[in-house]
Protein backbone atom coordinates (compact mmCIF):
# COMPACT_ATOMS: atom_id res chain seq x y z
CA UNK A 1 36.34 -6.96 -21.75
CA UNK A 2 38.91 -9.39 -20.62
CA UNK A 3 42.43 -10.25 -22.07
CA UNK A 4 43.11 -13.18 -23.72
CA UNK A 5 46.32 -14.79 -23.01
CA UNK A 6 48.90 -17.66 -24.31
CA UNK A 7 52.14 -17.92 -23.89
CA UNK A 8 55.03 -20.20 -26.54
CA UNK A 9 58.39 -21.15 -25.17
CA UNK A 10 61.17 -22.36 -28.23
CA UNK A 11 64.45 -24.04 -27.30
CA UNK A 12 66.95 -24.29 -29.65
CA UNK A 13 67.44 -23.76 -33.13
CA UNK A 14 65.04 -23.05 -36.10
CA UNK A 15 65.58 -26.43 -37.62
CA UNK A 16 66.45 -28.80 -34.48
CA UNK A 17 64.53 -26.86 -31.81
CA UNK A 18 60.98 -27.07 -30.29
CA UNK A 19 58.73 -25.37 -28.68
CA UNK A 20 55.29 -25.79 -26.61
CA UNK A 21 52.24 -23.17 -27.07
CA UNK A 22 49.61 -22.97 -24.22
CA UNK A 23 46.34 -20.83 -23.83
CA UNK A 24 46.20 -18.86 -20.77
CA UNK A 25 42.81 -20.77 -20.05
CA UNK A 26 44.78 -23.70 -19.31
CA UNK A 27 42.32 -25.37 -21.74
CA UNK A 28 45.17 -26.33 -24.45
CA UNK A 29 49.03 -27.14 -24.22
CA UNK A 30 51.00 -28.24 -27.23
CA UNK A 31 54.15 -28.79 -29.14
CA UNK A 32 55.20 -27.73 -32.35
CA UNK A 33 58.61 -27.62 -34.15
CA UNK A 34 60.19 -27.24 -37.44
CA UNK A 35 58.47 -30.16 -38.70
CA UNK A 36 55.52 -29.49 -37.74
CA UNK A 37 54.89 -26.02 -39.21
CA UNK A 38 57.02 -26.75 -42.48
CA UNK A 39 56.40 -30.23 -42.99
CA UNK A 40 54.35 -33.19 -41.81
CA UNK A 41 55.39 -33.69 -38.44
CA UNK A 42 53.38 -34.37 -35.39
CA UNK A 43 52.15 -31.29 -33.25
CA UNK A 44 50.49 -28.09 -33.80
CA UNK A 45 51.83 -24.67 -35.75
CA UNK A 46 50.67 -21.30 -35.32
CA UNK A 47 48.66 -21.49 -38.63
CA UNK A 48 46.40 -23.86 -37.36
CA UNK A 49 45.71 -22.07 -34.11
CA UNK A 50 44.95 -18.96 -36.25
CA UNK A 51 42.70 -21.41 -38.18
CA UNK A 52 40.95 -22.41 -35.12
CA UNK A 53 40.26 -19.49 -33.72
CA UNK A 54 39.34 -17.80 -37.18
CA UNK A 55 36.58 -20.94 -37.73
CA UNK A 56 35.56 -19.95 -33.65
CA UNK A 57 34.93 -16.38 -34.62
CA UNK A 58 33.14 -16.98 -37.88
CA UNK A 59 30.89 -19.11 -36.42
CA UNK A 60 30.44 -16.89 -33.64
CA UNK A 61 29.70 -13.81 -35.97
CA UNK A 62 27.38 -15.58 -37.99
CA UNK A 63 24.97 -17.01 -34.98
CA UNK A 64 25.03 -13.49 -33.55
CA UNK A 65 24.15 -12.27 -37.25
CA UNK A 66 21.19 -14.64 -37.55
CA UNK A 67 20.13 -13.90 -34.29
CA UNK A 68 19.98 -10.22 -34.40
CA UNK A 69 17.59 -11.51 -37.43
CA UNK A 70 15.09 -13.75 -35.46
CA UNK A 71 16.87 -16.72 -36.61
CA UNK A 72 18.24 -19.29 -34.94
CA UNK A 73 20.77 -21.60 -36.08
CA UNK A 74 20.78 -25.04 -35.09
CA UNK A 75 24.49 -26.07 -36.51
CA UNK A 76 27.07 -24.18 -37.67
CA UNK A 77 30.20 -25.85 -38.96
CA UNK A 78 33.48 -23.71 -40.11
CA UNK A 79 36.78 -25.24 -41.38
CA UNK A 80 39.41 -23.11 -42.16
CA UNK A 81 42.59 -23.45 -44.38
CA UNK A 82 45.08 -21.67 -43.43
CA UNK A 83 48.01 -20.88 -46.75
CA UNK A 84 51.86 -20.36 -45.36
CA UNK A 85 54.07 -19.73 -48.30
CA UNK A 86 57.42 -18.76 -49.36
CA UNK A 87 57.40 -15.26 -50.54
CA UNK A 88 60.58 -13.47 -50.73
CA UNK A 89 63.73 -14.58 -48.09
CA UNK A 90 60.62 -15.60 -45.58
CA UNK A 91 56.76 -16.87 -45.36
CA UNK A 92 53.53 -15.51 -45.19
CA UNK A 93 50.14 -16.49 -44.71
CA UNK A 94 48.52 -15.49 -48.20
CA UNK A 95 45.23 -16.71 -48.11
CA UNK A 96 42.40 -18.14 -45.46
CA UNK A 97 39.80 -20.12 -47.15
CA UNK A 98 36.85 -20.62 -44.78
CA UNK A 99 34.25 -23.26 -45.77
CA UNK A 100 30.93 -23.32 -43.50
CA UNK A 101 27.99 -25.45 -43.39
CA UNK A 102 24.82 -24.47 -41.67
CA UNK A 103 22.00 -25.57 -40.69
CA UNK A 104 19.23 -22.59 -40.50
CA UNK A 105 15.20 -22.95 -40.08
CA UNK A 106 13.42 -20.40 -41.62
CA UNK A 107 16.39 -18.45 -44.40
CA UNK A 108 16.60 -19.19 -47.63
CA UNK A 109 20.38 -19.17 -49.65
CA UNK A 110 20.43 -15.58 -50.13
CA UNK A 111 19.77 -14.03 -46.93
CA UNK A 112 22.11 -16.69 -45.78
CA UNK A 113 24.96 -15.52 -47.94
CA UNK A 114 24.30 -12.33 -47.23
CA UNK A 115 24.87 -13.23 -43.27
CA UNK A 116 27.74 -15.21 -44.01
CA UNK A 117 29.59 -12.07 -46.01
CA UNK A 118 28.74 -10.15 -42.94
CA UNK A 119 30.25 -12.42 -40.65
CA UNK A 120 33.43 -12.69 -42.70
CA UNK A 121 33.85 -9.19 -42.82
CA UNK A 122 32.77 -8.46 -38.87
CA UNK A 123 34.29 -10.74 -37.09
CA UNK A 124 37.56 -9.82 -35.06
CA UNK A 125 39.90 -12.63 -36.22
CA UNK A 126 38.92 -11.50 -39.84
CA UNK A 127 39.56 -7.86 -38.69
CA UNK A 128 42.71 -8.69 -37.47
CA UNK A 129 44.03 -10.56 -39.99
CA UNK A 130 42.92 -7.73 -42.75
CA UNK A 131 46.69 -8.10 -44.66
CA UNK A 132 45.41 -11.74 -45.77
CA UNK A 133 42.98 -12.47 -48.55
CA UNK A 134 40.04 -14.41 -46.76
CA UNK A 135 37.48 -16.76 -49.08
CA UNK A 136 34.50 -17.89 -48.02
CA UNK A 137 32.16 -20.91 -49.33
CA UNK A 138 29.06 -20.73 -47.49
CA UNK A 139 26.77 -23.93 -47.71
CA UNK A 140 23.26 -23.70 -46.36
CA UNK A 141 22.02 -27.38 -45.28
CA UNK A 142 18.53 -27.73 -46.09
């Protein structure tokens, strides 16, 4: 299995500094800063990436689910929202609330659910991030 890669250069300090994150695919390059993780400022933070790629995975998880069932989905949407809170002298990411819409012929709401619990658990982003409570809210679009 290959490696995934990214890279984040910061100059300067926590407050006036700034940084750019890239994805060793060369498909994304962007900035961030203190305003933009702690406040609303322009450019990304590392939350949302880990909110991107934990929507990617989910919906990953859950097509491979449904397929290893016969089923195939025709639309699966994931947003995620990712929590970063004070807690103590620093911050933590306390919570991931995933919220999916789907569009699959042929299942009805509670073999759906029951895929979509799967995928929450299975998938490696949700692995990985074990130390974080994780909802999910699982909408079947009929």
């Amino acid at each position: 299995m290959p490696v995934r890669q990214a890279k984040a250069v910061w100059e300067g300090g926590l407050k006036d500094g700034r940084g750019t994150v890239a994805l060793g695919s060369g498909a994304f390059e962007g900035r961030y800063s203190f305003g933009s993780r702690f406040e609303e400022a322009g450019g990304t933070n590392p939350e949302e990436l880990i909110g991107a790629a934990h929507a990617g995975c989910f919906s990953m998880a859950l097509s491979a689910g449904l397929g290893r069932a016969g089923l195939q989905p025709k639309r699966i949407a994931t947003a995620a929202k990712v929590h970063l809170e004070k807690v103590g002298e620093g911050f933590k990411i306390t919570r991931i609330e995933l919220d999916c819409e789907a569009e699959v012929p042929g299942i009805d709401d509670a073999a759906f659910q029951e895929a979509a619990r799967k995928a929450k658990e299975g998938c490696p982003v949700s692995q990985a991030l074990g130390g974080v409570e994780i909802t999910l809210q699982a909408h079947l679009k009929t």
